[in-house]
PDB file of N, CA and C in Angstrom:
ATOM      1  N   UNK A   1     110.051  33.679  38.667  1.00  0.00           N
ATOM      2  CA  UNK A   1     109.952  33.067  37.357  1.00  0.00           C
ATOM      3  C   UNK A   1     110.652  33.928  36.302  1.00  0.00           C
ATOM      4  N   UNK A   2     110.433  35.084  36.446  1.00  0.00           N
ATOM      5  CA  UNK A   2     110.848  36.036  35.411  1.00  0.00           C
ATOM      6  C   UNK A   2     112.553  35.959  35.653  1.00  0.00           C
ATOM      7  N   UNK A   3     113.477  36.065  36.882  1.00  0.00           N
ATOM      8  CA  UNK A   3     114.624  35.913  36.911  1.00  0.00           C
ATOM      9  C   UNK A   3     114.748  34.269  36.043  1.00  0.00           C
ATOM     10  N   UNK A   4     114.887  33.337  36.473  1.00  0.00           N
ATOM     11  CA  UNK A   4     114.871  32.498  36.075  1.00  0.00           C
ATOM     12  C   UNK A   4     115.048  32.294  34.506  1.00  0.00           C
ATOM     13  N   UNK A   5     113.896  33.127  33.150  1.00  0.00           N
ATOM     14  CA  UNK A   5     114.165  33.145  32.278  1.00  0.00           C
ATOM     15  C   UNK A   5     115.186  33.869  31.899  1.00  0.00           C
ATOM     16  N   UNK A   6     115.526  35.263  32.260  1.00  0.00           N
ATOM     17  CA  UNK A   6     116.353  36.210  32.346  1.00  0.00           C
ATOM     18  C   UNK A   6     117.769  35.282  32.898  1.00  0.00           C
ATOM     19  N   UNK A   7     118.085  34.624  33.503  1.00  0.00           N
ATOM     20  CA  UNK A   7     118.912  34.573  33.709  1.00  0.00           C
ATOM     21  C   UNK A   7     119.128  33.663  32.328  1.00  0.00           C
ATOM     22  N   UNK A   8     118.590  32.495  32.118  1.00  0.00           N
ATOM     23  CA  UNK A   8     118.548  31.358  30.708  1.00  0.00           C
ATOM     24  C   UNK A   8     118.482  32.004  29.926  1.00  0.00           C
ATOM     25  N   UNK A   9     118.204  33.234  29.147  1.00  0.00           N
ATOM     26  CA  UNK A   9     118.464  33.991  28.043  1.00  0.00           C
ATOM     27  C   UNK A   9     119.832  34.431  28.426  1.00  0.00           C
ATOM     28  N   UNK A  10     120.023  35.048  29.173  1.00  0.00           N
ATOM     29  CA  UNK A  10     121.699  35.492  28.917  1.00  0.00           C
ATOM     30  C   UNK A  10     122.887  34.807  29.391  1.00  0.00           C
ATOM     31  N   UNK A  11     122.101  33.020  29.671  1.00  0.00           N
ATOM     32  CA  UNK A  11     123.398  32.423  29.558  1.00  0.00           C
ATOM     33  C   UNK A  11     123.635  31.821  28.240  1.00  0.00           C
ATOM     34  N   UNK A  12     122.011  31.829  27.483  1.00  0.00           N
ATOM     35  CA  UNK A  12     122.289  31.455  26.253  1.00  0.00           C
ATOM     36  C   UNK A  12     122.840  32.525  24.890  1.00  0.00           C
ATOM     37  N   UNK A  13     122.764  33.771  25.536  1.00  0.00           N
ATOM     38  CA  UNK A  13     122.992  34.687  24.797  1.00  0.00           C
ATOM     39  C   UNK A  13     124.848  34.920  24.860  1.00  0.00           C
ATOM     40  N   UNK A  14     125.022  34.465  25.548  1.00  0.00           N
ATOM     41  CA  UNK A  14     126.436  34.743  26.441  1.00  0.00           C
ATOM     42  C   UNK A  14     127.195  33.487  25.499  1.00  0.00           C
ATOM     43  N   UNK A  15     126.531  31.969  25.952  1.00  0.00           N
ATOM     44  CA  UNK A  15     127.050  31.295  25.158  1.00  0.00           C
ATOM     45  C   UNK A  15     127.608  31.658  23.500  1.00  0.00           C
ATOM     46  N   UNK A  16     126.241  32.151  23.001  1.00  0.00           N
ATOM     47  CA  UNK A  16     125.715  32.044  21.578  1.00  0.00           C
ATOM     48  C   UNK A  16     127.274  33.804  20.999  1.00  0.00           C
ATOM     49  N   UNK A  17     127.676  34.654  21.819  1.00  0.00           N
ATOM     50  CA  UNK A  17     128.121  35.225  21.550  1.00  0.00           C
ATOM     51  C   UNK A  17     129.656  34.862  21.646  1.00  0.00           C
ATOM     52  N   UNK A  18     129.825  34.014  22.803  1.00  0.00           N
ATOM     53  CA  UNK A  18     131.752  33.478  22.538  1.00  0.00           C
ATOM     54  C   UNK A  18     131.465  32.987  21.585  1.00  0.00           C
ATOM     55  N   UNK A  19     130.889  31.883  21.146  1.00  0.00           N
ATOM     56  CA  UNK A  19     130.977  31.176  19.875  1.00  0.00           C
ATOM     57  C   UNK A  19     131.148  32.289  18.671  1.00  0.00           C
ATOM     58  N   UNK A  20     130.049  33.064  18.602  1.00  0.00           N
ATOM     59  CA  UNK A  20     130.243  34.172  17.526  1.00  0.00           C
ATOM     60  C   UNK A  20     131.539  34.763  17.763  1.00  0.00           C
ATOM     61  N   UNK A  21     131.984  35.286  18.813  1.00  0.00           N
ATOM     62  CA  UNK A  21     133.971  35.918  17.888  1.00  0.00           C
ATOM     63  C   UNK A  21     134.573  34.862  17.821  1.00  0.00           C
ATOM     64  N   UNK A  22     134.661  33.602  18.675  1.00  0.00           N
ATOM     65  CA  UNK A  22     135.198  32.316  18.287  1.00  0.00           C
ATOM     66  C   UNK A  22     135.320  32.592  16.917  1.00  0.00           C
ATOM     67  N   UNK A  23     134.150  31.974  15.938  1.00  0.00           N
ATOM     68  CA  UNK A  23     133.951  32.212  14.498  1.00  0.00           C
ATOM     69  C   UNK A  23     134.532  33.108  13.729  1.00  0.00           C
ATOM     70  N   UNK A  24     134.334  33.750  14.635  1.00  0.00           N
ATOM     71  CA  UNK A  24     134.933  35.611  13.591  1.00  0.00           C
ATOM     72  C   UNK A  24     136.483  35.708  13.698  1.00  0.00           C
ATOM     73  N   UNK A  25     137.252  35.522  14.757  1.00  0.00           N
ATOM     74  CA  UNK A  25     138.474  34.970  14.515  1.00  0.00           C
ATOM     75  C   UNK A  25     139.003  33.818  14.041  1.00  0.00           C
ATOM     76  N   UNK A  26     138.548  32.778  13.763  1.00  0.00           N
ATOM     77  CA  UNK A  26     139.094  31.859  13.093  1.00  0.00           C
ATOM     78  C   UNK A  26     138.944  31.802  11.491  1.00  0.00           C
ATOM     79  N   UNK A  27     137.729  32.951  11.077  1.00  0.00           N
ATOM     80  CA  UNK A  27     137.615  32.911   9.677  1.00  0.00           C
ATOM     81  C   UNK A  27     138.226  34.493   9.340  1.00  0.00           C
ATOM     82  N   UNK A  28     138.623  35.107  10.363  1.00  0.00           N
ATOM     83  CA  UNK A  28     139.823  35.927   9.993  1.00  0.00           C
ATOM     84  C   UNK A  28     140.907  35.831   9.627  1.00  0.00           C
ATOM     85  N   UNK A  29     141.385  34.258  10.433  1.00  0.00           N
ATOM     86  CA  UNK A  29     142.987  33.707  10.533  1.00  0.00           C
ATOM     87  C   UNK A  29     142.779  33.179   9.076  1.00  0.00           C
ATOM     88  N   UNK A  30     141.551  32.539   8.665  1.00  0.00           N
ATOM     89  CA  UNK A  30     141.560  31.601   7.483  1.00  0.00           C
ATOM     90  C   UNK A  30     141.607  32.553   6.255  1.00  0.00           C
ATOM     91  N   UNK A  31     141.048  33.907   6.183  1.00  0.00           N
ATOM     92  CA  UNK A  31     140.608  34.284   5.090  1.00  0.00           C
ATOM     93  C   UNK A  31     142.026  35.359   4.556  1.00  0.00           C
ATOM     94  N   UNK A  32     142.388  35.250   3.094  1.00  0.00           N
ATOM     95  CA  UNK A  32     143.384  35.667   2.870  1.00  0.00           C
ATOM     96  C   UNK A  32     142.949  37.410   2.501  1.00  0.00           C
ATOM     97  N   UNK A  33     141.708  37.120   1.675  1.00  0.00           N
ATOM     98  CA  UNK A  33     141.021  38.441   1.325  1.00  0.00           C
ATOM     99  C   UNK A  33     139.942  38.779   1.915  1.00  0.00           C
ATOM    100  N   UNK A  34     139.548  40.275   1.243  1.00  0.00           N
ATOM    101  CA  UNK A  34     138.430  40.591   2.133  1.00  0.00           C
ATOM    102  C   UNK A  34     137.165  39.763   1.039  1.00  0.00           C
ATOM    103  N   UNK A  35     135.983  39.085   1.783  1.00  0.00           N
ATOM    104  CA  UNK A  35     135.057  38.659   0.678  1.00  0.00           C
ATOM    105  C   UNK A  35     134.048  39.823   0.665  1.00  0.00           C
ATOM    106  N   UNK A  36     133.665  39.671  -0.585  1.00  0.00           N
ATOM    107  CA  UNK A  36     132.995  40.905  -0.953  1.00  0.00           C
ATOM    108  C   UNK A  36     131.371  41.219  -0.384  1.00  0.00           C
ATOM    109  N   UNK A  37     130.946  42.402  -0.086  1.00  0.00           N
ATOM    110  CA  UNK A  37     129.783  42.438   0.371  1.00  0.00           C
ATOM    111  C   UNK A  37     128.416  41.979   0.028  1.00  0.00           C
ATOM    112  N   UNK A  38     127.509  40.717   0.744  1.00  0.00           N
ATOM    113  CA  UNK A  38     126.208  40.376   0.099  1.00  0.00           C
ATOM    114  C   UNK A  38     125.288  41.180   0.769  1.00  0.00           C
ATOM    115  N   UNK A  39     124.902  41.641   0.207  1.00  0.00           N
ATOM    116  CA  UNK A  39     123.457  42.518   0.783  1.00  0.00           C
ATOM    117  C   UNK A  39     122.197  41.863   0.890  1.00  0.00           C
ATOM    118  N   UNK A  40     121.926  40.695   0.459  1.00  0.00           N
ATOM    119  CA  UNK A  40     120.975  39.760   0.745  1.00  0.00           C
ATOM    120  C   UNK A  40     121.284  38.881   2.676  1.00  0.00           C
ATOM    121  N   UNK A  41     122.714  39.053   2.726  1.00  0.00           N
ATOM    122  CA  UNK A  41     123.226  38.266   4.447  1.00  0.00           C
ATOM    123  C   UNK A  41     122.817  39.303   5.252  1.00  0.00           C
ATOM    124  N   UNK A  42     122.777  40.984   4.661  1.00  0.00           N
ATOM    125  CA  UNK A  42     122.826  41.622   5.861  1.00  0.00           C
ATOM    126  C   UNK A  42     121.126  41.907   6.148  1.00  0.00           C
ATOM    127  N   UNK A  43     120.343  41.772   4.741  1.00  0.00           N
ATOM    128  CA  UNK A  43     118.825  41.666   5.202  1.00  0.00           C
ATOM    129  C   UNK A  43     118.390  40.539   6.005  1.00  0.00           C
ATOM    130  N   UNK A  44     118.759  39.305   5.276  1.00  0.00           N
ATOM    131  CA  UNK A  44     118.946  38.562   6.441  1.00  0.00           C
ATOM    132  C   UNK A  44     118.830  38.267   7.997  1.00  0.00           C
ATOM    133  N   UNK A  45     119.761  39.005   8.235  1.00  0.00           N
ATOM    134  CA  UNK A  45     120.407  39.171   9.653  1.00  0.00           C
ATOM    135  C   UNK A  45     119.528  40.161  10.417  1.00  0.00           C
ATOM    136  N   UNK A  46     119.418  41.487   9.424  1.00  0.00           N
ATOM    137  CA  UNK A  46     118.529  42.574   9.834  1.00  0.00           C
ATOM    138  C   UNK A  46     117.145  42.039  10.420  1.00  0.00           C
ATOM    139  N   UNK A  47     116.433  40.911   9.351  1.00  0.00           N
ATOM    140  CA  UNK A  47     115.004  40.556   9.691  1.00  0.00           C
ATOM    141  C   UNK A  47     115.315  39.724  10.726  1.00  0.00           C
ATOM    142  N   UNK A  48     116.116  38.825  11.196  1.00  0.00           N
ATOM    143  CA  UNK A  48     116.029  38.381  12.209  1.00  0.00           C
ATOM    144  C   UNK A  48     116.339  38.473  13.720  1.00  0.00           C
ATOM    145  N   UNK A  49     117.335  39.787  13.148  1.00  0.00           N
ATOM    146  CA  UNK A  49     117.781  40.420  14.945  1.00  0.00           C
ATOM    147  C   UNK A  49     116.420  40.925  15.030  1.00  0.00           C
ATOM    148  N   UNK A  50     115.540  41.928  13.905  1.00  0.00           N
ATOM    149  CA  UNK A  50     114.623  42.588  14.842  1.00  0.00           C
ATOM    150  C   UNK A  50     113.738  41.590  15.421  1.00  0.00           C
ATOM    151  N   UNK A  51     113.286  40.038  15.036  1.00  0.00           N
ATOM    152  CA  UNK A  51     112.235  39.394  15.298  1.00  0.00           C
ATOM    153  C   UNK A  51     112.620  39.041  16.298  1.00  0.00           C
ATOM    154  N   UNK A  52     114.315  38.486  16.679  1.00  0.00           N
ATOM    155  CA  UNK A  52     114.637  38.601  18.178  1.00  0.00           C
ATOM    156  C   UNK A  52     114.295  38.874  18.928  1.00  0.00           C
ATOM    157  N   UNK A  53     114.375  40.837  18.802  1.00  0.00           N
ATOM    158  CA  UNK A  53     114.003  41.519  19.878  1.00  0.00           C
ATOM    159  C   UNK A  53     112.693  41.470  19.591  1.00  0.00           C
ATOM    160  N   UNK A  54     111.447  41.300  18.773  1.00  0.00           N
ATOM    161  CA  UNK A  54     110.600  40.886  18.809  1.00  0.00           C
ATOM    162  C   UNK A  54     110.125  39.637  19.718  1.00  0.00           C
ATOM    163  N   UNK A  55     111.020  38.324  19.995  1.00  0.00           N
ATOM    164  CA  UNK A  55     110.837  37.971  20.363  1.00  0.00           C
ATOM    165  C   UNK A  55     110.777  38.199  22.473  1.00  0.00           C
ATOM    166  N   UNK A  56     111.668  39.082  22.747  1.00  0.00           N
ATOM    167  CA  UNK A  56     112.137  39.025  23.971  1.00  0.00           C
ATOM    168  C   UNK A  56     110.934  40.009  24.540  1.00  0.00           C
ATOM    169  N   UNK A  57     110.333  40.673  23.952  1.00  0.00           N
ATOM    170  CA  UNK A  57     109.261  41.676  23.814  1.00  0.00           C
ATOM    171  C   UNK A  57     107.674  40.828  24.014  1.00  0.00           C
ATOM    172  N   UNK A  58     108.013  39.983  23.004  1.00  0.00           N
ATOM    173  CA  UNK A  58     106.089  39.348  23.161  1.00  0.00           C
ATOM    174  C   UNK A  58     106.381  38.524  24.182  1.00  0.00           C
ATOM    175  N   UNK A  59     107.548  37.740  25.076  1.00  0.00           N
ATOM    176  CA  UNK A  59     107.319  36.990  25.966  1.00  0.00           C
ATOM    177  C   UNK A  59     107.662  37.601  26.899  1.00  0.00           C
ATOM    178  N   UNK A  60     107.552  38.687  26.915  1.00  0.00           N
ATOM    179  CA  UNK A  60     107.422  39.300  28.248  1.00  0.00           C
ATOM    180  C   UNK A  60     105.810  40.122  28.397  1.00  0.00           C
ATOM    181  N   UNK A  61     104.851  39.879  27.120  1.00  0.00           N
ATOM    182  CA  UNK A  61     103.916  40.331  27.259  1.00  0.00           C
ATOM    183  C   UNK A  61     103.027  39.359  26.917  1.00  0.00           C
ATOM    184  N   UNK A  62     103.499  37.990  26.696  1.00  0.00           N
ATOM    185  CA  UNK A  62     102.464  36.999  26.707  1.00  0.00           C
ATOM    186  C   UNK A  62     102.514  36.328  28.239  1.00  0.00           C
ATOM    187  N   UNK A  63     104.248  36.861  29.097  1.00  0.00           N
ATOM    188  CA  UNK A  63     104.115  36.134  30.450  1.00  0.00           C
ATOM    189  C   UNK A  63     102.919  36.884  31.610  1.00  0.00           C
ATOM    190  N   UNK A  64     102.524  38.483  30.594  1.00  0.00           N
ATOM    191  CA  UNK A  64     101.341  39.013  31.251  1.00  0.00           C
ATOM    192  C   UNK A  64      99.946  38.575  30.962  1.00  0.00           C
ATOM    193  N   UNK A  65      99.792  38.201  29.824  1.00  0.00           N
ATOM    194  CA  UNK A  65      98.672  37.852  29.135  1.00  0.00           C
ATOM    195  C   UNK A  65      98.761  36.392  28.321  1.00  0.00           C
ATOM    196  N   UNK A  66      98.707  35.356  28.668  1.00  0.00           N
ATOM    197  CA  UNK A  66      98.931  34.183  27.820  1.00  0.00           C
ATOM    198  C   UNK A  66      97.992  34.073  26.498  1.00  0.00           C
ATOM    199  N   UNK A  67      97.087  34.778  26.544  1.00  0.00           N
ATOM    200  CA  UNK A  67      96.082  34.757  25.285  1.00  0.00           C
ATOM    201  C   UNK A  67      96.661  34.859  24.246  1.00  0.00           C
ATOM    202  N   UNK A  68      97.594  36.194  24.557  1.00  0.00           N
ATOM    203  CA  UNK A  68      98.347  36.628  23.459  1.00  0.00           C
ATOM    204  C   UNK A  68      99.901  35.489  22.428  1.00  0.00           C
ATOM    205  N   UNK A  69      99.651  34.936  23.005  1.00  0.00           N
ATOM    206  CA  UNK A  69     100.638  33.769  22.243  1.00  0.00           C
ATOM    207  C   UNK A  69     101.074  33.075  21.095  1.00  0.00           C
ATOM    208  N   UNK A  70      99.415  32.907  20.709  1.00  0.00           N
ATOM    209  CA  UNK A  70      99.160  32.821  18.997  1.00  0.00           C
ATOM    210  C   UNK A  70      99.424  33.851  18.393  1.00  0.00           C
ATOM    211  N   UNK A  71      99.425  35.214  18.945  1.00  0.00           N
ATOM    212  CA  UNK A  71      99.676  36.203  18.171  1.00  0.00           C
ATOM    213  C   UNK A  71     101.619  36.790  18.049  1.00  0.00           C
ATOM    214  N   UNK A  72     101.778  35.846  18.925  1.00  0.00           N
ATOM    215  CA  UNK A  72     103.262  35.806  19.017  1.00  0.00           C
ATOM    216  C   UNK A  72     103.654  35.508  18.035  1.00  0.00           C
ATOM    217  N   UNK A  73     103.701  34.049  18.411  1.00  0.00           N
ATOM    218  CA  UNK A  73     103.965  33.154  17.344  1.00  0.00           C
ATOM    219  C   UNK A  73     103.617  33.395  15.709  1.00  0.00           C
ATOM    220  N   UNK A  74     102.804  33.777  15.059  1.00  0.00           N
ATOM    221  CA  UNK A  74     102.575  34.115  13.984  1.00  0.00           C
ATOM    222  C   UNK A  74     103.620  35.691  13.507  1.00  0.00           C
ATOM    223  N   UNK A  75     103.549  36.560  14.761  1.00  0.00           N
ATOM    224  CA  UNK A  75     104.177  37.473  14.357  1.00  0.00           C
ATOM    225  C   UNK A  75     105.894  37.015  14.402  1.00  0.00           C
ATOM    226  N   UNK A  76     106.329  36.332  14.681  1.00  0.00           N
ATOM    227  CA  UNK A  76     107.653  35.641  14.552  1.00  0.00           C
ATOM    228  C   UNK A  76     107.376  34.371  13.842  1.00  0.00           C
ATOM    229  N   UNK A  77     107.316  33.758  13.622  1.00  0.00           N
ATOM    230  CA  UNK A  77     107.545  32.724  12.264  1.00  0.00           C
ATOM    231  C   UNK A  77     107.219  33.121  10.800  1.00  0.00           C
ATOM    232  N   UNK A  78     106.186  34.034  10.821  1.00  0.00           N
ATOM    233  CA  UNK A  78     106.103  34.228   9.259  1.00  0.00           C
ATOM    234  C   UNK A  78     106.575  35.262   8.699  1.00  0.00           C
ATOM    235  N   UNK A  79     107.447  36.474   9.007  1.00  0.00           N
ATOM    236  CA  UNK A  79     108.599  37.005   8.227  1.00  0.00           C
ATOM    237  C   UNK A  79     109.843  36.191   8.178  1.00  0.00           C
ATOM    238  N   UNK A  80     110.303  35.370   9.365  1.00  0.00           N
ATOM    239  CA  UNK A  80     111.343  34.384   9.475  1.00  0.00           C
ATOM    240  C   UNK A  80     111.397  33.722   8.502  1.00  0.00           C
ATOM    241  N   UNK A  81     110.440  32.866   8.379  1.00  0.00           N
ATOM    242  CA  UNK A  81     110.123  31.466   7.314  1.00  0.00           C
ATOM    243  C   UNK A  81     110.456  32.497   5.800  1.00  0.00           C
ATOM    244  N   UNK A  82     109.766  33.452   5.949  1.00  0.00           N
ATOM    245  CA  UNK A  82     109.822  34.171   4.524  1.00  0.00           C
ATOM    246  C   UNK A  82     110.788  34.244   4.302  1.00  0.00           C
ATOM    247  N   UNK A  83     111.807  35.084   4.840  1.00  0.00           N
ATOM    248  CA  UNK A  83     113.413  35.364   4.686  1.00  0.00           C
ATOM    249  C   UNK A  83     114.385  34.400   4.691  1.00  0.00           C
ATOM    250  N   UNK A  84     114.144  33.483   6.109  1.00  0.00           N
ATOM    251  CA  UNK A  84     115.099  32.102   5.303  1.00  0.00           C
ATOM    252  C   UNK A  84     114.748  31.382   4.258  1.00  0.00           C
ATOM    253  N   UNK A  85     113.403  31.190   3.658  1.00  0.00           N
ATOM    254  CA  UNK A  85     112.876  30.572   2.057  1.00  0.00           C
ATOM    255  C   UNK A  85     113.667  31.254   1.280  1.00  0.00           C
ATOM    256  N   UNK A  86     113.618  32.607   1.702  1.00  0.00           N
ATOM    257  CA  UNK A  86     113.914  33.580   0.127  1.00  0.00           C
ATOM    258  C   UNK A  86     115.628  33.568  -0.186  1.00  0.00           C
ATOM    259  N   UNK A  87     116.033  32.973   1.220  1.00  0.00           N
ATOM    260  CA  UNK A  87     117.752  33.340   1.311  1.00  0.00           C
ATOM    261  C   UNK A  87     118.161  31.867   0.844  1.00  0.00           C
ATOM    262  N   UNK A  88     117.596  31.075   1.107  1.00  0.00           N
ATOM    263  CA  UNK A  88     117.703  29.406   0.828  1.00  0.00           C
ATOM    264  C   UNK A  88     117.667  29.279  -0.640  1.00  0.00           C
ATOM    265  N   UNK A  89     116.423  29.973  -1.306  1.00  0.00           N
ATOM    266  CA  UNK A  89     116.212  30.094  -2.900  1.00  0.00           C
ATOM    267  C   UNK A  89     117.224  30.762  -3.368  1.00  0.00           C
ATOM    268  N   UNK A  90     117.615  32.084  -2.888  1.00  0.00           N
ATOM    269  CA  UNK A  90     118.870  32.911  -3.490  1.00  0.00           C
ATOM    270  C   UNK A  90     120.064  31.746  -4.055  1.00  0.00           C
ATOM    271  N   UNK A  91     120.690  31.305  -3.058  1.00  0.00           N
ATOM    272  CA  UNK A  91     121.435  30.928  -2.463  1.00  0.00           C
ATOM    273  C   UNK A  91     121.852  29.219  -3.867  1.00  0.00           C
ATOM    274  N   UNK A  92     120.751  28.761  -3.579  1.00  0.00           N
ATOM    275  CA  UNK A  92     120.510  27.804  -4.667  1.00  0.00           C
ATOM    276  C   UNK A  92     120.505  28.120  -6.050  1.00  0.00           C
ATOM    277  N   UNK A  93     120.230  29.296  -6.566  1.00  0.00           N
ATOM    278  CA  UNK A  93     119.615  29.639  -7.655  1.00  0.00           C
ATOM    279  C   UNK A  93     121.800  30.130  -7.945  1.00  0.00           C
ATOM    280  N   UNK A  94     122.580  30.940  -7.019  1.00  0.00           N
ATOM    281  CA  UNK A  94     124.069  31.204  -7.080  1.00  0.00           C
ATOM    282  C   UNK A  94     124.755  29.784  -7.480  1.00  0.00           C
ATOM    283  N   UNK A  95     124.455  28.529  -6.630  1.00  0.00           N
ATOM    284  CA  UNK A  95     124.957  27.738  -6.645  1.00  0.00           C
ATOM    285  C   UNK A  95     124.846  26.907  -7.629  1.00  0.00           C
ATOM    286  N   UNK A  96     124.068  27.158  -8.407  1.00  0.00           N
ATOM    287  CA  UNK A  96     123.192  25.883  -9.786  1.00  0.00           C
ATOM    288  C   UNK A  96     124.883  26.821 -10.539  1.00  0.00           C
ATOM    289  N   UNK A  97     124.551  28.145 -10.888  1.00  0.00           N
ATOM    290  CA  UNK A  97     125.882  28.673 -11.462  1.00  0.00           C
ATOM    291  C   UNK A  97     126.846  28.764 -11.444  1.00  0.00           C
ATOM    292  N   UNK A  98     127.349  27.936 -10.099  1.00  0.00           N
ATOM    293  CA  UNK A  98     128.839  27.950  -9.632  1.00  0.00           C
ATOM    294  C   UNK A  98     129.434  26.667  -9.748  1.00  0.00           C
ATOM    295  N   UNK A  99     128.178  25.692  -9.606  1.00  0.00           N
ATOM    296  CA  UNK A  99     128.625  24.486 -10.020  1.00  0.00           C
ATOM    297  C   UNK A  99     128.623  24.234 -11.347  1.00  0.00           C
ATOM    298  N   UNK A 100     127.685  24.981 -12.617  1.00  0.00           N
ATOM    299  CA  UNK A 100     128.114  24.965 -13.651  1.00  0.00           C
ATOM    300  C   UNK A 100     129.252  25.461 -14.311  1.00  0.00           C
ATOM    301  N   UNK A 101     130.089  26.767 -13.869  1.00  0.00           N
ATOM    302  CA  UNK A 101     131.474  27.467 -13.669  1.00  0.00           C
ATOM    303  C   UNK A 101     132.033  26.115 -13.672  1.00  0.00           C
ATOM    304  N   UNK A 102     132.041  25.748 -12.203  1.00  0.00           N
ATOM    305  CA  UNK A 102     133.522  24.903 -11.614  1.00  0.00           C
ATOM    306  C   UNK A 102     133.530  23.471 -12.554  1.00  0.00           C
ATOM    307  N   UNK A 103     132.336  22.743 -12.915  1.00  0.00           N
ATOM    308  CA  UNK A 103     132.859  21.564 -13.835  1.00  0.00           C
ATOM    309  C   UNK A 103     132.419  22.213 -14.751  1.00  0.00           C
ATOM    310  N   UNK A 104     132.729  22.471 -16.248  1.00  0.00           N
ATOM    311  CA  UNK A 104     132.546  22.691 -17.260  1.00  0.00           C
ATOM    312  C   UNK A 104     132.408  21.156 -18.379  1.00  0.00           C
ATOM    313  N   UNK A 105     133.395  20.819 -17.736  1.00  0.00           N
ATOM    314  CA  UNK A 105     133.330  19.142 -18.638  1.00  0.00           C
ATOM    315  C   UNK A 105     131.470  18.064 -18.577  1.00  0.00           C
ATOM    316  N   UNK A 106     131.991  18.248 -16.609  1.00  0.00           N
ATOM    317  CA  UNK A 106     130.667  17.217 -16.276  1.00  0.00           C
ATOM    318  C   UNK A 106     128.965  17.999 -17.016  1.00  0.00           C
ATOM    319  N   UNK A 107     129.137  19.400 -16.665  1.00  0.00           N
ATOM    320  CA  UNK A 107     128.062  19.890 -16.993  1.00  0.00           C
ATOM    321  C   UNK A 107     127.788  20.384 -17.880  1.00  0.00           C
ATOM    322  N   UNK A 108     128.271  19.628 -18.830  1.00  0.00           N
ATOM    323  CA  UNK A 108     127.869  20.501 -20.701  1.00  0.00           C
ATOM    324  C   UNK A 108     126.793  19.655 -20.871  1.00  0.00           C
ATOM    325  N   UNK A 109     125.979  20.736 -22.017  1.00  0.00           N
ATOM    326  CA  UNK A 109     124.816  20.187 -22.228  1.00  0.00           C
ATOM    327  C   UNK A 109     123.709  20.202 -21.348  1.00  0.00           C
ATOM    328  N   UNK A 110     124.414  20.805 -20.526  1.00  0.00           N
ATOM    329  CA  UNK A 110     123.335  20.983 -19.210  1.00  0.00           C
ATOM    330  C   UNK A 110     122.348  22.212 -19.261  1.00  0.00           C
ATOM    331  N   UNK A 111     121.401  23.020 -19.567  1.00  0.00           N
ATOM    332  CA  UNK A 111     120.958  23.867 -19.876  1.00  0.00           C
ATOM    333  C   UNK A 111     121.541  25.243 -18.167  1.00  0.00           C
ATOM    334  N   UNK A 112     121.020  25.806 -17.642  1.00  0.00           N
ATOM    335  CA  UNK A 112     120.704  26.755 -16.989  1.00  0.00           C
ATOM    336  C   UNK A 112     119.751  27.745 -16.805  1.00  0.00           C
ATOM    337  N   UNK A 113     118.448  27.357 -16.703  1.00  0.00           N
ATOM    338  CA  UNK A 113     117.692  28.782 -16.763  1.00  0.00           C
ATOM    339  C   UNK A 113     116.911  29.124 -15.912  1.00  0.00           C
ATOM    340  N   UNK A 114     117.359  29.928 -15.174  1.00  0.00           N
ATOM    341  CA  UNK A 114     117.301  30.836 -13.699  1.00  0.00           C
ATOM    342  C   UNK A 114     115.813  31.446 -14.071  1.00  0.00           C
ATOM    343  N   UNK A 115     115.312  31.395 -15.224  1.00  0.00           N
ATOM    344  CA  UNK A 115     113.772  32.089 -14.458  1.00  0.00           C
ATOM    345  C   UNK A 115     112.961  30.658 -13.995  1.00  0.00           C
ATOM    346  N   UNK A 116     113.615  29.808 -14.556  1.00  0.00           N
ATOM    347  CA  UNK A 116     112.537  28.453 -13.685  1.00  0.00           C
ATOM    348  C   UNK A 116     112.667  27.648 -12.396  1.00  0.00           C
ATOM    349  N   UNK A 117     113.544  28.140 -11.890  1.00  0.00           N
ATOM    350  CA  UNK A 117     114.314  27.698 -10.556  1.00  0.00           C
ATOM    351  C   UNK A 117     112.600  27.566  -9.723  1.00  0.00           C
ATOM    352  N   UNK A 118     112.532  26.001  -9.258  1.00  0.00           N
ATOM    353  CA  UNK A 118     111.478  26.161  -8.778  1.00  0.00           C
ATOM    354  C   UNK A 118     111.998  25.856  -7.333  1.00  0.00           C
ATOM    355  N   UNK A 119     111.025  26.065  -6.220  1.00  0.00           N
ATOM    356  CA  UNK A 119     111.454  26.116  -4.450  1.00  0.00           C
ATOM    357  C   UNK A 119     111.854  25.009  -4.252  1.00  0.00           C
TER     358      UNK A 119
END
């Protein structure tokens, strides 16, 4: 059983990584400049590789103990959920301002005020 998953994680991991330089070279070929560094993508990324390996960790210790499952699960969905909410809100709160930038005509009169940005 344990081969079995092991093997389905690293064909999906295998998959999931051509695709990733796939990506990374084609938005190399596309990109003329370098874009500048967000430090909100790399927390991001940070909270979710570790919950990864968080994840590969509790199911190999819930395939010893199934009790432990709920405690999985909670310990991986709720920093996740937190960080993609908070990156989703970022993200929206950039974009209300970029679309006010780019039309200036359509969006006059339009107020802007970023402390009320609600979820």
């Amino acid at each position: 059983m344990e081969y079995i998953i092991s093997v389905a994680a690293g064909l999906i991991a295998g998959i999931a990584g051509v695709c990733l330089v796939e990506m990374i070279c084609k938005s190399r070929r596309r990109r003329k400049k370098k874009d500048k560094f967000e430090f909100s993508k790399s927390i991001l990324l940070a909270v979710l590789a570790t919950y990864f390996v968080g994840i590969v960790v509790g199911i190999k210790i819930v395939l010893v103990d199934t009790t432990q499952l709920g405690v999985l699960l909670v310990y991986i969905g709720t920093p996740t959920t937190i960080a993609i909410g908070f990156y989703a809100w970022k993200a929206k709160a950039e974009n209300i301002v970029k679309i006010k930038q780019a039309n200036p005509a359509d969006t006059e009169g339009v107020p802007i005020d970023l402390n009320n940005i609600t979820p």
